[in-house]
C-alpha atoms as a PDB file:
ATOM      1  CA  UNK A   1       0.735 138.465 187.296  1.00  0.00           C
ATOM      2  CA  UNK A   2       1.669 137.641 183.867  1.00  0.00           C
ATOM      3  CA  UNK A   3       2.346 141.089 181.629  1.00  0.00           C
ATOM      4  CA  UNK A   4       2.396 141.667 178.204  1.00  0.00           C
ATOM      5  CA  UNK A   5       4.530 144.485 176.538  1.00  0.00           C
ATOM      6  CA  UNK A   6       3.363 145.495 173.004  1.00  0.00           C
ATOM      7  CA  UNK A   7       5.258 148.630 171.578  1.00  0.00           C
ATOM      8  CA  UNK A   8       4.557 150.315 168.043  1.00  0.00           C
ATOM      9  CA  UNK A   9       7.673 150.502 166.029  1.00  0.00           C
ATOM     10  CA  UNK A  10       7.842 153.092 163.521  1.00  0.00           C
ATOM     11  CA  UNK A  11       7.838 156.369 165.758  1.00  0.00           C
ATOM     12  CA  UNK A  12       8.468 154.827 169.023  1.00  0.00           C
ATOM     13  CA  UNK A  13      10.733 151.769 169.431  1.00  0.00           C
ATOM     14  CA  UNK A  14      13.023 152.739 165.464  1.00  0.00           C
ATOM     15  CA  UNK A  15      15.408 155.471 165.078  1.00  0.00           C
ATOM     16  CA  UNK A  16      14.771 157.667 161.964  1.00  0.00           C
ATOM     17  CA  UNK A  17      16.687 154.918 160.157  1.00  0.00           C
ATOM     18  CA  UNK A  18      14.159 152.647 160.329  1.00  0.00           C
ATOM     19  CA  UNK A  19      15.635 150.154 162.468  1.00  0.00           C
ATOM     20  CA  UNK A  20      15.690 148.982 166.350  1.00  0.00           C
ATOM     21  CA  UNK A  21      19.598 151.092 168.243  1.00  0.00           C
ATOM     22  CA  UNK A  22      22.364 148.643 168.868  1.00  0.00           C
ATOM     23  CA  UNK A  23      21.608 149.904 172.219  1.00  0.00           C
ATOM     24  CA  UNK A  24      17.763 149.163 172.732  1.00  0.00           C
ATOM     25  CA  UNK A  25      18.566 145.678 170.845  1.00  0.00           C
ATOM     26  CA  UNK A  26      21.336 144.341 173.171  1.00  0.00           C
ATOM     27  CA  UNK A  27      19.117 145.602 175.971  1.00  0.00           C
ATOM     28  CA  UNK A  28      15.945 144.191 175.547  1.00  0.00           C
ATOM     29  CA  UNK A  29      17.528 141.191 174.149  1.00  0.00           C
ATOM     30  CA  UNK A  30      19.410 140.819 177.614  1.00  0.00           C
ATOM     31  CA  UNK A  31      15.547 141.781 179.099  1.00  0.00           C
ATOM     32  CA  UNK A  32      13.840 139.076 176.845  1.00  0.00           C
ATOM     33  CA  UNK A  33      16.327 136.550 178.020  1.00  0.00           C
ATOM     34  CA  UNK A  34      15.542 137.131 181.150  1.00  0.00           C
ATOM     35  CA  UNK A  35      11.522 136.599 181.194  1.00  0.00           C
ATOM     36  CA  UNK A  36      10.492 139.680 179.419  1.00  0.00           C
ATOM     37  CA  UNK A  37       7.360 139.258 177.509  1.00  0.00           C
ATOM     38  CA  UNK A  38       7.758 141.366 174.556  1.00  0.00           C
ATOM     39  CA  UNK A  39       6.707 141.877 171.051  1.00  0.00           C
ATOM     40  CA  UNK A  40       5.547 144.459 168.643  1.00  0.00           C
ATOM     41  CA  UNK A  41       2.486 145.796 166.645  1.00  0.00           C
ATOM     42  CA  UNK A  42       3.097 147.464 163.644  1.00  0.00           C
ATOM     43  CA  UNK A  43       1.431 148.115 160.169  1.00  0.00           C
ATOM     44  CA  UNK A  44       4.660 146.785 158.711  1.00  0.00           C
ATOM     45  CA  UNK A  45       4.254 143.582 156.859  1.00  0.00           C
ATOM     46  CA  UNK A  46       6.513 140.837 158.104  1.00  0.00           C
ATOM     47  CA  UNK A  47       9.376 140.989 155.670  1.00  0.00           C
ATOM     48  CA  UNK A  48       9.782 144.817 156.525  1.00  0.00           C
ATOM     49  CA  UNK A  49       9.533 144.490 160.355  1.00  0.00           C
ATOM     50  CA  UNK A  50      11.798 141.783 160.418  1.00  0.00           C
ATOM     51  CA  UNK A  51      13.816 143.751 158.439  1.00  0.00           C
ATOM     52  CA  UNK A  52      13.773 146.992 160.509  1.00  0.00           C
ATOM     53  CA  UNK A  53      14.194 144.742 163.776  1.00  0.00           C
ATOM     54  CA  UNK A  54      16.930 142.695 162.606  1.00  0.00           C
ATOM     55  CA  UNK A  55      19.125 141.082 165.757  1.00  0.00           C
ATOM     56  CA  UNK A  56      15.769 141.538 168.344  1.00  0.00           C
ATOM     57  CA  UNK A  57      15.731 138.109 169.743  1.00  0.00           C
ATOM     58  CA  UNK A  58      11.487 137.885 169.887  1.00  0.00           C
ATOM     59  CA  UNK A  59      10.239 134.801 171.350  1.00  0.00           C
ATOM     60  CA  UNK A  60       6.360 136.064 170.982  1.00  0.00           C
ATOM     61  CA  UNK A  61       4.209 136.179 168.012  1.00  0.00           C
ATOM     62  CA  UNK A  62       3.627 139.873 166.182  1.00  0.00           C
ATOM     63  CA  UNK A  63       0.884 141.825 165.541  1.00  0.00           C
ATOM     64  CA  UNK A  64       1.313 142.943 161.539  1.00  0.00           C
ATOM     65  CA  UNK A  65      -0.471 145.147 159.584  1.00  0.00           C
ATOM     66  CA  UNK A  66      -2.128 147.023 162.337  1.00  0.00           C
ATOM     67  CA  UNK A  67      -3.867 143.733 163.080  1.00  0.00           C
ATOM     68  CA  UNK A  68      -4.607 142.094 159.811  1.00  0.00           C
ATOM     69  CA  UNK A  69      -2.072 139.434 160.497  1.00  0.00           C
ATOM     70  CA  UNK A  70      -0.854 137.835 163.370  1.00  0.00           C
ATOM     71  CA  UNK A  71       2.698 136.037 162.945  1.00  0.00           C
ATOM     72  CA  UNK A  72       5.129 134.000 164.769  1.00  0.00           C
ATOM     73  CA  UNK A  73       8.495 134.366 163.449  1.00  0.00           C
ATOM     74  CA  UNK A  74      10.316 131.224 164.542  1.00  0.00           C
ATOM     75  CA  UNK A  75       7.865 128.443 162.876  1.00  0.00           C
ATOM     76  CA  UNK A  76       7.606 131.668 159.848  1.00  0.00           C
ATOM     77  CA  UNK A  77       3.149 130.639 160.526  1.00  0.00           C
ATOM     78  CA  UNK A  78       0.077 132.913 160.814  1.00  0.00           C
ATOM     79  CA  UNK A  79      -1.664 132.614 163.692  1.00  0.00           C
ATOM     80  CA  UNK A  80      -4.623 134.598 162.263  1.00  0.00           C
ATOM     81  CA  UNK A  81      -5.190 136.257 158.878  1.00  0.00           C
ATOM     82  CA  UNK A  82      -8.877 138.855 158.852  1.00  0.00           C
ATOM     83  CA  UNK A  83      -9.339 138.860 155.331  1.00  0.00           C
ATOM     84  CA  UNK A  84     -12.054 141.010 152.500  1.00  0.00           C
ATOM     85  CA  UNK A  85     -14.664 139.527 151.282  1.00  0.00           C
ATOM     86  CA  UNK A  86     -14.700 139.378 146.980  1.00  0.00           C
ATOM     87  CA  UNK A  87     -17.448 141.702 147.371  1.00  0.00           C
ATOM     88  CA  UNK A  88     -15.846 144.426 149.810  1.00  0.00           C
ATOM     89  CA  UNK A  89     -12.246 144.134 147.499  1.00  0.00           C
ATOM     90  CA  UNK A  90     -13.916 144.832 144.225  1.00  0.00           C
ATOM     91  CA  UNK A  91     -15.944 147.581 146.047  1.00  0.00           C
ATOM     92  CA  UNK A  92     -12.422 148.983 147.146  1.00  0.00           C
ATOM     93  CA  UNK A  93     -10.901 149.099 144.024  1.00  0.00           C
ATOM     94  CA  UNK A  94     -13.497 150.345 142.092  1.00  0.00           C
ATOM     95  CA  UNK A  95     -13.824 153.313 144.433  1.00  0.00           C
ATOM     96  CA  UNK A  96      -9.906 153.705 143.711  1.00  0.00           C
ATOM     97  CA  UNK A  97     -10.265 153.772 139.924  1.00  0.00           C
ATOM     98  CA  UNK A  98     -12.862 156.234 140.234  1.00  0.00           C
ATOM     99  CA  UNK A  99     -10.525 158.603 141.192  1.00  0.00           C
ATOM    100  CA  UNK A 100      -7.477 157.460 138.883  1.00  0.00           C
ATOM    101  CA  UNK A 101      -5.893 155.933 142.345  1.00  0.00           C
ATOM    102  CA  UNK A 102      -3.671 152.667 141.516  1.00  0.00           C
ATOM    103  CA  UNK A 103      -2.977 150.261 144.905  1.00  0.00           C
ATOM    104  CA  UNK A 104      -1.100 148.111 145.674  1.00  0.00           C
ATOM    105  CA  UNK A 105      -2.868 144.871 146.755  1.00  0.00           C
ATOM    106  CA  UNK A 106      -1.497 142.655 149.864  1.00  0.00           C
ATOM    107  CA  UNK A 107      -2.500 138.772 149.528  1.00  0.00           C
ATOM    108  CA  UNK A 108      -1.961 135.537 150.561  1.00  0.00           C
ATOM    109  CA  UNK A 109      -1.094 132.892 148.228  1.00  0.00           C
ATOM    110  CA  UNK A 110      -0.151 129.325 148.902  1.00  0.00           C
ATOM    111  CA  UNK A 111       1.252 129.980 151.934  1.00  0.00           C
ATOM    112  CA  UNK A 112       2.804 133.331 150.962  1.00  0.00           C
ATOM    113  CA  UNK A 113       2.620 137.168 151.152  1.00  0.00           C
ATOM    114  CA  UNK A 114       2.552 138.834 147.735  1.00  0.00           C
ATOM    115  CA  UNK A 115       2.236 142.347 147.484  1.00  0.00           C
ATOM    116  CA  UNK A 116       0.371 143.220 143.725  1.00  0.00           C
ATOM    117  CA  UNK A 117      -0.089 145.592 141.852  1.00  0.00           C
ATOM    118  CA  UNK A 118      -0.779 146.798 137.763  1.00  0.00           C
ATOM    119  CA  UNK A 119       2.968 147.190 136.141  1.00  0.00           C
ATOM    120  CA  UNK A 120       2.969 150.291 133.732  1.00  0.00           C
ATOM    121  CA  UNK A 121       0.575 152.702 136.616  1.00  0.00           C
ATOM    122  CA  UNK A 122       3.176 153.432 138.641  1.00  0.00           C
ATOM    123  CA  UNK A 123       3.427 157.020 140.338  1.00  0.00           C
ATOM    124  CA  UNK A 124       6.582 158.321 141.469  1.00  0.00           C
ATOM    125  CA  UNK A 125       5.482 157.701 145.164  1.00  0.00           C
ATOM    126  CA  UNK A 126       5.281 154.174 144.061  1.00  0.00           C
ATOM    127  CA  UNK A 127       8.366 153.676 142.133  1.00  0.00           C
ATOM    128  CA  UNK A 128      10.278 155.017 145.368  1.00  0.00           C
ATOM    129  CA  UNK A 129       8.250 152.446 147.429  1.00  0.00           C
ATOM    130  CA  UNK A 130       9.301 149.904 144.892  1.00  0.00           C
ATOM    131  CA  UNK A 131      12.961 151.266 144.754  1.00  0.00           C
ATOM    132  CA  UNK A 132      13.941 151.089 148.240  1.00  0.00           C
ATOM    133  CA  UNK A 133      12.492 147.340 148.538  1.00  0.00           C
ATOM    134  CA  UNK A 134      13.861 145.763 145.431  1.00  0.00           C
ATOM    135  CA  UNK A 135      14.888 142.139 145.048  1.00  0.00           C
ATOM    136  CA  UNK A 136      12.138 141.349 147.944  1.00  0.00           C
ATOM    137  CA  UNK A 137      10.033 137.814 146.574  1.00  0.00           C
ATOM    138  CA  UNK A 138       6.781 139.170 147.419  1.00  0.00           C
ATOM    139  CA  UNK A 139       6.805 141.793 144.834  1.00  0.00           C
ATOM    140  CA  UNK A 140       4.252 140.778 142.059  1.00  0.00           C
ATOM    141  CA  UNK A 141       3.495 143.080 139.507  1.00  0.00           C
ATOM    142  CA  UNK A 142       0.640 141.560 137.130  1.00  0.00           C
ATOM    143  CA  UNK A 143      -1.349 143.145 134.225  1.00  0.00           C
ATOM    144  CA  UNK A 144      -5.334 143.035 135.313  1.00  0.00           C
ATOM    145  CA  UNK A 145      -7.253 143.691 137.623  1.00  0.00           C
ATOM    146  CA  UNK A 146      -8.990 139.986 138.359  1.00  0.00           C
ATOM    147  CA  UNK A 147      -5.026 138.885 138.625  1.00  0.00           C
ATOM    148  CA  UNK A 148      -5.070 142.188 141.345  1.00  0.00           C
ATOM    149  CA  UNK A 149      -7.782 140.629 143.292  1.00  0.00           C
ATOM    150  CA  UNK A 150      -7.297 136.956 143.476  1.00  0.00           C
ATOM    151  CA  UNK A 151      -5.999 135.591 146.221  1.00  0.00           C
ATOM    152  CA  UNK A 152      -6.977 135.962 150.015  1.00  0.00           C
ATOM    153  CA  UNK A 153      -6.697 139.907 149.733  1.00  0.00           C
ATOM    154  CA  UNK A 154      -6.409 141.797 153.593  1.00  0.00           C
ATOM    155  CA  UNK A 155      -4.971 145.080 152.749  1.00  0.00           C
ATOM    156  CA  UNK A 156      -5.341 147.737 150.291  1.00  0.00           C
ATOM    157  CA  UNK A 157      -2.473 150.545 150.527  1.00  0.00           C
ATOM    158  CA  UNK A 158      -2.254 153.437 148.059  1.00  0.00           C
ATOM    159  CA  UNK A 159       0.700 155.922 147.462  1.00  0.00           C
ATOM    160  CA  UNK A 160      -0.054 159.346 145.592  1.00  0.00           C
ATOM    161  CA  UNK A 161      -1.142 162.961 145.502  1.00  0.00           C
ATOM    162  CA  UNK A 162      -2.762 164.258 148.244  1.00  0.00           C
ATOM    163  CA  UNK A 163      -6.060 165.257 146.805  1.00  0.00           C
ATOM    164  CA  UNK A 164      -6.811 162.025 145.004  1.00  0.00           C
ATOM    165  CA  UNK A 165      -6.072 160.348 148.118  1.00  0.00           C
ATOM    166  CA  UNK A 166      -8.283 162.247 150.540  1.00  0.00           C
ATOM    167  CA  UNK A 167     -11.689 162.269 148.063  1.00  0.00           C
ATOM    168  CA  UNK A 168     -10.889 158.472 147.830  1.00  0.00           C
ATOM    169  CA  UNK A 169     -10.696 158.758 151.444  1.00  0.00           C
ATOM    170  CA  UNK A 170     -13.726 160.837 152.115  1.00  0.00           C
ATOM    171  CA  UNK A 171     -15.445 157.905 150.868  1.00  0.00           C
ATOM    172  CA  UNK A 172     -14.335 154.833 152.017  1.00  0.00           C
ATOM    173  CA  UNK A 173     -13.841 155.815 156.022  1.00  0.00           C
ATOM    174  CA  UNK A 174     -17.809 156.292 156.410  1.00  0.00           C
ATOM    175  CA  UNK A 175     -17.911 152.550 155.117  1.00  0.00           C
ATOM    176  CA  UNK A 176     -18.526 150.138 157.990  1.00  0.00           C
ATOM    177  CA  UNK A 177     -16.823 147.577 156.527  1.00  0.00           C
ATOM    178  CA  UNK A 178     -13.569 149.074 156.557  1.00  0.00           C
ATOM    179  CA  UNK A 179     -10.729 150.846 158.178  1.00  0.00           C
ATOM    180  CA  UNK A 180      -9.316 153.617 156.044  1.00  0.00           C
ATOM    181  CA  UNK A 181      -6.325 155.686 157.191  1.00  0.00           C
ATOM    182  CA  UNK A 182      -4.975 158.620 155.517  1.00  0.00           C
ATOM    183  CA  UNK A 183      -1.815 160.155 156.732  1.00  0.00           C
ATOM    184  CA  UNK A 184       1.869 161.588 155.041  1.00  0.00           C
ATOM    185  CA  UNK A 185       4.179 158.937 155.273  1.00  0.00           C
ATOM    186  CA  UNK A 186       6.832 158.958 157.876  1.00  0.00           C
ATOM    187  CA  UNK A 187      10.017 159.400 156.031  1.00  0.00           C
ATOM    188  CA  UNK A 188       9.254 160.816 153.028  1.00  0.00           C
ATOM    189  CA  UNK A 189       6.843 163.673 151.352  1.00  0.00           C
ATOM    190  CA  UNK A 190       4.280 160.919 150.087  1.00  0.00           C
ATOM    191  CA  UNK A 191       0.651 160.538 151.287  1.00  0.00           C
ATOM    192  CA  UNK A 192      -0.243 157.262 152.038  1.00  0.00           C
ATOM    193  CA  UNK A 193      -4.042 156.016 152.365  1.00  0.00           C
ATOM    194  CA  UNK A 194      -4.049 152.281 153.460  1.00  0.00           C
ATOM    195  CA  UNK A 195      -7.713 150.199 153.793  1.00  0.00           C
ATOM    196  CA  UNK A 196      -8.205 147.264 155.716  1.00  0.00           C
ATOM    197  CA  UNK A 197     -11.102 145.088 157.148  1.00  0.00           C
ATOM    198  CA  UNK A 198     -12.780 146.664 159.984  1.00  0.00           C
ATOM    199  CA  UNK A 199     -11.373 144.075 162.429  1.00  0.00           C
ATOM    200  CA  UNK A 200      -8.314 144.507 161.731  1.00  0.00           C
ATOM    201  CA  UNK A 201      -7.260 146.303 164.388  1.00  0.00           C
ATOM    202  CA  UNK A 202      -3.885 146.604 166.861  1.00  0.00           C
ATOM    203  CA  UNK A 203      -6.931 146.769 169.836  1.00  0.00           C
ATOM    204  CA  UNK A 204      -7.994 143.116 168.112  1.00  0.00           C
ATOM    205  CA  UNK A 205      -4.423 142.035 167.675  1.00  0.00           C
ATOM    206  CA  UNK A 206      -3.131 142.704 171.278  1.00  0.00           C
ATOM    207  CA  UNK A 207      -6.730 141.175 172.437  1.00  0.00           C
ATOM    208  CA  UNK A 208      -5.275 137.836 170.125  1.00  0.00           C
ATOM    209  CA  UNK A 209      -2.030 137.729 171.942  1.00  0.00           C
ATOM    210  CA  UNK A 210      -3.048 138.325 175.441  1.00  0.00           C
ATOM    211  CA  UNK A 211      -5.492 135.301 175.157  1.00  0.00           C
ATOM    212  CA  UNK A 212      -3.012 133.217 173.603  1.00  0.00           C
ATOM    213  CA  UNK A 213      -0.223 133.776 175.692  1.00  0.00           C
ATOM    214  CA  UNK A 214      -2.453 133.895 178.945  1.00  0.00           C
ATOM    215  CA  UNK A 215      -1.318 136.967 180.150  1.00  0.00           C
ATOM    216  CA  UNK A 216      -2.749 139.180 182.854  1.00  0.00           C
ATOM    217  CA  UNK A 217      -1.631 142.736 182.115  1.00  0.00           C
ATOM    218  CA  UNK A 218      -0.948 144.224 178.710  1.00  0.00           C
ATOM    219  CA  UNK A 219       1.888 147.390 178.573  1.00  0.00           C
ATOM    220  CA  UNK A 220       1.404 148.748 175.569  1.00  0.00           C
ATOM    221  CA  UNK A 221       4.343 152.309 173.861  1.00  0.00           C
ATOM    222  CA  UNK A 222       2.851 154.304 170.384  1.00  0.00           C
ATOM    223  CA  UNK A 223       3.461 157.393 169.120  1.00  0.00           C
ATOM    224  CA  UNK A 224      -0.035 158.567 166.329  1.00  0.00           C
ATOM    225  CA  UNK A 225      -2.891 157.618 165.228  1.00  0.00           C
ATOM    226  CA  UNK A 226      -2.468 153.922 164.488  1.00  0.00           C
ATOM    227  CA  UNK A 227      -1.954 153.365 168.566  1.00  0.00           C
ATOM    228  CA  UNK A 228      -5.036 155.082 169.401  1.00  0.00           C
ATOM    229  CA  UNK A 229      -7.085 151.699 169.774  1.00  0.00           C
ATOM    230  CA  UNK A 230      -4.297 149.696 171.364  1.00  0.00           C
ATOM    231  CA  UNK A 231      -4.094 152.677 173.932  1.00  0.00           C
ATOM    232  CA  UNK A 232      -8.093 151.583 174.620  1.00  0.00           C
ATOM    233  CA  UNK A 233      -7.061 147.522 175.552  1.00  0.00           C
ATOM    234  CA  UNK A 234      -4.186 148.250 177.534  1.00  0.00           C
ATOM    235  CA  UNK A 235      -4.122 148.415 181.530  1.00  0.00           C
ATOM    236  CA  UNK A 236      -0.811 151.031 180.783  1.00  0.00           C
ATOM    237  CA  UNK A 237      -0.164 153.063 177.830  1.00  0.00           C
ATOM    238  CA  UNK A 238       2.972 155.151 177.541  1.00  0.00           C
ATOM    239  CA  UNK A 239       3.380 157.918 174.365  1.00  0.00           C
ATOM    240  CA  UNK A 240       7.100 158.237 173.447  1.00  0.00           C
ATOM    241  CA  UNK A 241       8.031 162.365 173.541  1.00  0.00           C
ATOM    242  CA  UNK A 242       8.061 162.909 170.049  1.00  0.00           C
ATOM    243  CA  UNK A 243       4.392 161.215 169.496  1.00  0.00           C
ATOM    244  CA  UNK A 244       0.905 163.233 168.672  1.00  0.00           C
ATOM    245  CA  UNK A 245       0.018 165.371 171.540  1.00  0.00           C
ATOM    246  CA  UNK A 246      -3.597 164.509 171.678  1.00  0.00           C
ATOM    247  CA  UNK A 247      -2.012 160.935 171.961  1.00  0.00           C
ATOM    248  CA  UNK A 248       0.506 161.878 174.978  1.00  0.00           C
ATOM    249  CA  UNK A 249      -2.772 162.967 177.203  1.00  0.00           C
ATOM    250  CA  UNK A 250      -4.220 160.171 176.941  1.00  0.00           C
ATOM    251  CA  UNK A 251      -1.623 158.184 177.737  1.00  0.00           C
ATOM    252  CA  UNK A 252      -0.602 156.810 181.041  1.00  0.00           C
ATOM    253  CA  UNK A 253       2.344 158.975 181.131  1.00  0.00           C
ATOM    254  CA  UNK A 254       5.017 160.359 178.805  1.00  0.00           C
ATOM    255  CA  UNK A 255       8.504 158.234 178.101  1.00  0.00           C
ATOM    256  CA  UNK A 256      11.852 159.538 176.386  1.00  0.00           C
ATOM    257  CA  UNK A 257      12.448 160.169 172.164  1.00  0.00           C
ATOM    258  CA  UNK A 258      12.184 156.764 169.974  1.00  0.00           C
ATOM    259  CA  UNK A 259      15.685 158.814 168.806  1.00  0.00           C
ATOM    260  CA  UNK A 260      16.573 158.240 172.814  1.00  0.00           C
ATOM    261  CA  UNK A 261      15.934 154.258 173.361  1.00  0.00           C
ATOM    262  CA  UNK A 262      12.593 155.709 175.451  1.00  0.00           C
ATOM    263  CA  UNK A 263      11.053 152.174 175.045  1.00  0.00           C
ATOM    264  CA  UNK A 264      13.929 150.646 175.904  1.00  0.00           C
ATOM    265  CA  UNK A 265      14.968 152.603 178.702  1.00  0.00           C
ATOM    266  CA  UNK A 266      11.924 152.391 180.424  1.00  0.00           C
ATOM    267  CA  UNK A 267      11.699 148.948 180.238  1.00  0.00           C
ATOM    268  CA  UNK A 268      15.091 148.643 182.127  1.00  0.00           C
ATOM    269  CA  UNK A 269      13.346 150.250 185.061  1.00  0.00           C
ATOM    270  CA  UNK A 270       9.913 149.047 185.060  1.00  0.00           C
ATOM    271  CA  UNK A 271       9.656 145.936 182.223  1.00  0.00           C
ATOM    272  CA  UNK A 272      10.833 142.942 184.913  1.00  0.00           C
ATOM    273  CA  UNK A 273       9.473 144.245 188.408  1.00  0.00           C
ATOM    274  CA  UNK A 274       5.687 143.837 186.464  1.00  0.00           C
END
């Protein structure tokens, strides 16, 4: 039986830093090397996961922005890109406007990510976004809004105060079109609302990868609400210690802290004998 091992990463397989232990990477690289199948889903775009996983030696493709992209690092192509309509993105930003909410805009263009969005309506949530990922090429700040939409737009992700964010968001999550998730962001005081197509979807993602690669079994490690659906496709599900509670019982059990190599360590017992 062929298994699959998908783990979230921000919460459950990074440290607090934002990045994959010394420890957990020369382990699971020694793991990988030796027939492990694993790989990650994450609502990080590529540049940030790679980033954040720097030295993991992943043979596999990835599952990026909770399932809007899937991406295989070594030939640097998308396997599969679930894109918005022109229709559904103006729709999204107008409802944004509405409420004085400025996003930023993830696109595809020629072959590359660009991340958009209007110079001069920055917050401060959004200028410490921008701060701590200067000097990155996909940055593209532009001046209109048709400059905002063109492109093959799949994400929408706003940073600002909570009650802008959550009317916005009172809105947009009864639309069937979309997925809209509204949450404080991990490491810092900000609230973060982020809208996507309504495939786009970890659950859709791992489905992607377990075809492709043929595999019997998927193992799947979260920590919140983003790993709820992948929890639902998954023959095994484990919730680190630290994740959502509500999360934890309905997982098949309970590992050890992301801040412990939990991932990691269970995968030293259990990952090759599957």
């Amino acid at each position: 039986m062929k298994t699959l091992f998908v783990t979230d990463l921000d919460g459950t397989l990074l440290t607090k830093e934002q990045r994959v232990s010394s420890y957990s990477c020369e382990h699971l690289n020694r793991l990988i090397a030796s027939g492990l199948r694993f790989t990650f889903a994450t609502a990080r775009s590529a540049e940030s996961a790679k980033r954040a996983t720097a030295g993991l030696d992943l043979g596999i493709p990835v599952v990026l922005y909770n399932g809007g992209l899937l991406y295989d690092f070594h030939s640097e192509k998308t396997l599969r890109a679930i894109l918005l309509s022109e229709e559904e993105k103006r729709y999204i930003l107008d409802v944004l406007k509405s409420f004085g909410i400025h996003p930023f805009v993830y696109a595809a263009q020629e072959g590359r990510e660009k991340v958009k969005w209007v110079a001069e309506s920055e917050t401060e949530g959004i200028r410490r976004y921008l701060f701590r990922r200067q000097g990155e090429s996909r940055l593209d700040p532009v001046h209109s809004d048709e400059e905002l939409l063109r492109d093959y737009v799949f994400y929408f992700h706003c940073i600002g105060a909570r009650e802008l964010l959550e009317q916005a968001w009172n809105i947009l999550k009864y639309d069937p079109r979309f997925i809209c998730i509204f949450h404080q962001e991990m490491y810092q005081n900000d609230f973060w609302m982020e809208i996507s197509p309504k495939a786009a979807t970890k659950a859709n993602g791992v489905a992607f990868l377990r075809e492709y690669l043929q595999c019997d079994k998927v193992v799947c490690f979260g920590d919140t609400a983003n790993d709820s659906d992948m929890f639902d496709v998954c023959e095994e599900k484990y919730a680190v210690m630290n994740a959502d509670q509500w999360l934890k019982e309905k997982a098949t059990g309970v590992i050890g802290y992301c801040e412990e190599d939990g991932v990691c360590k269970w995968l030293m017992e259990h990952g090759l004998g599957s």
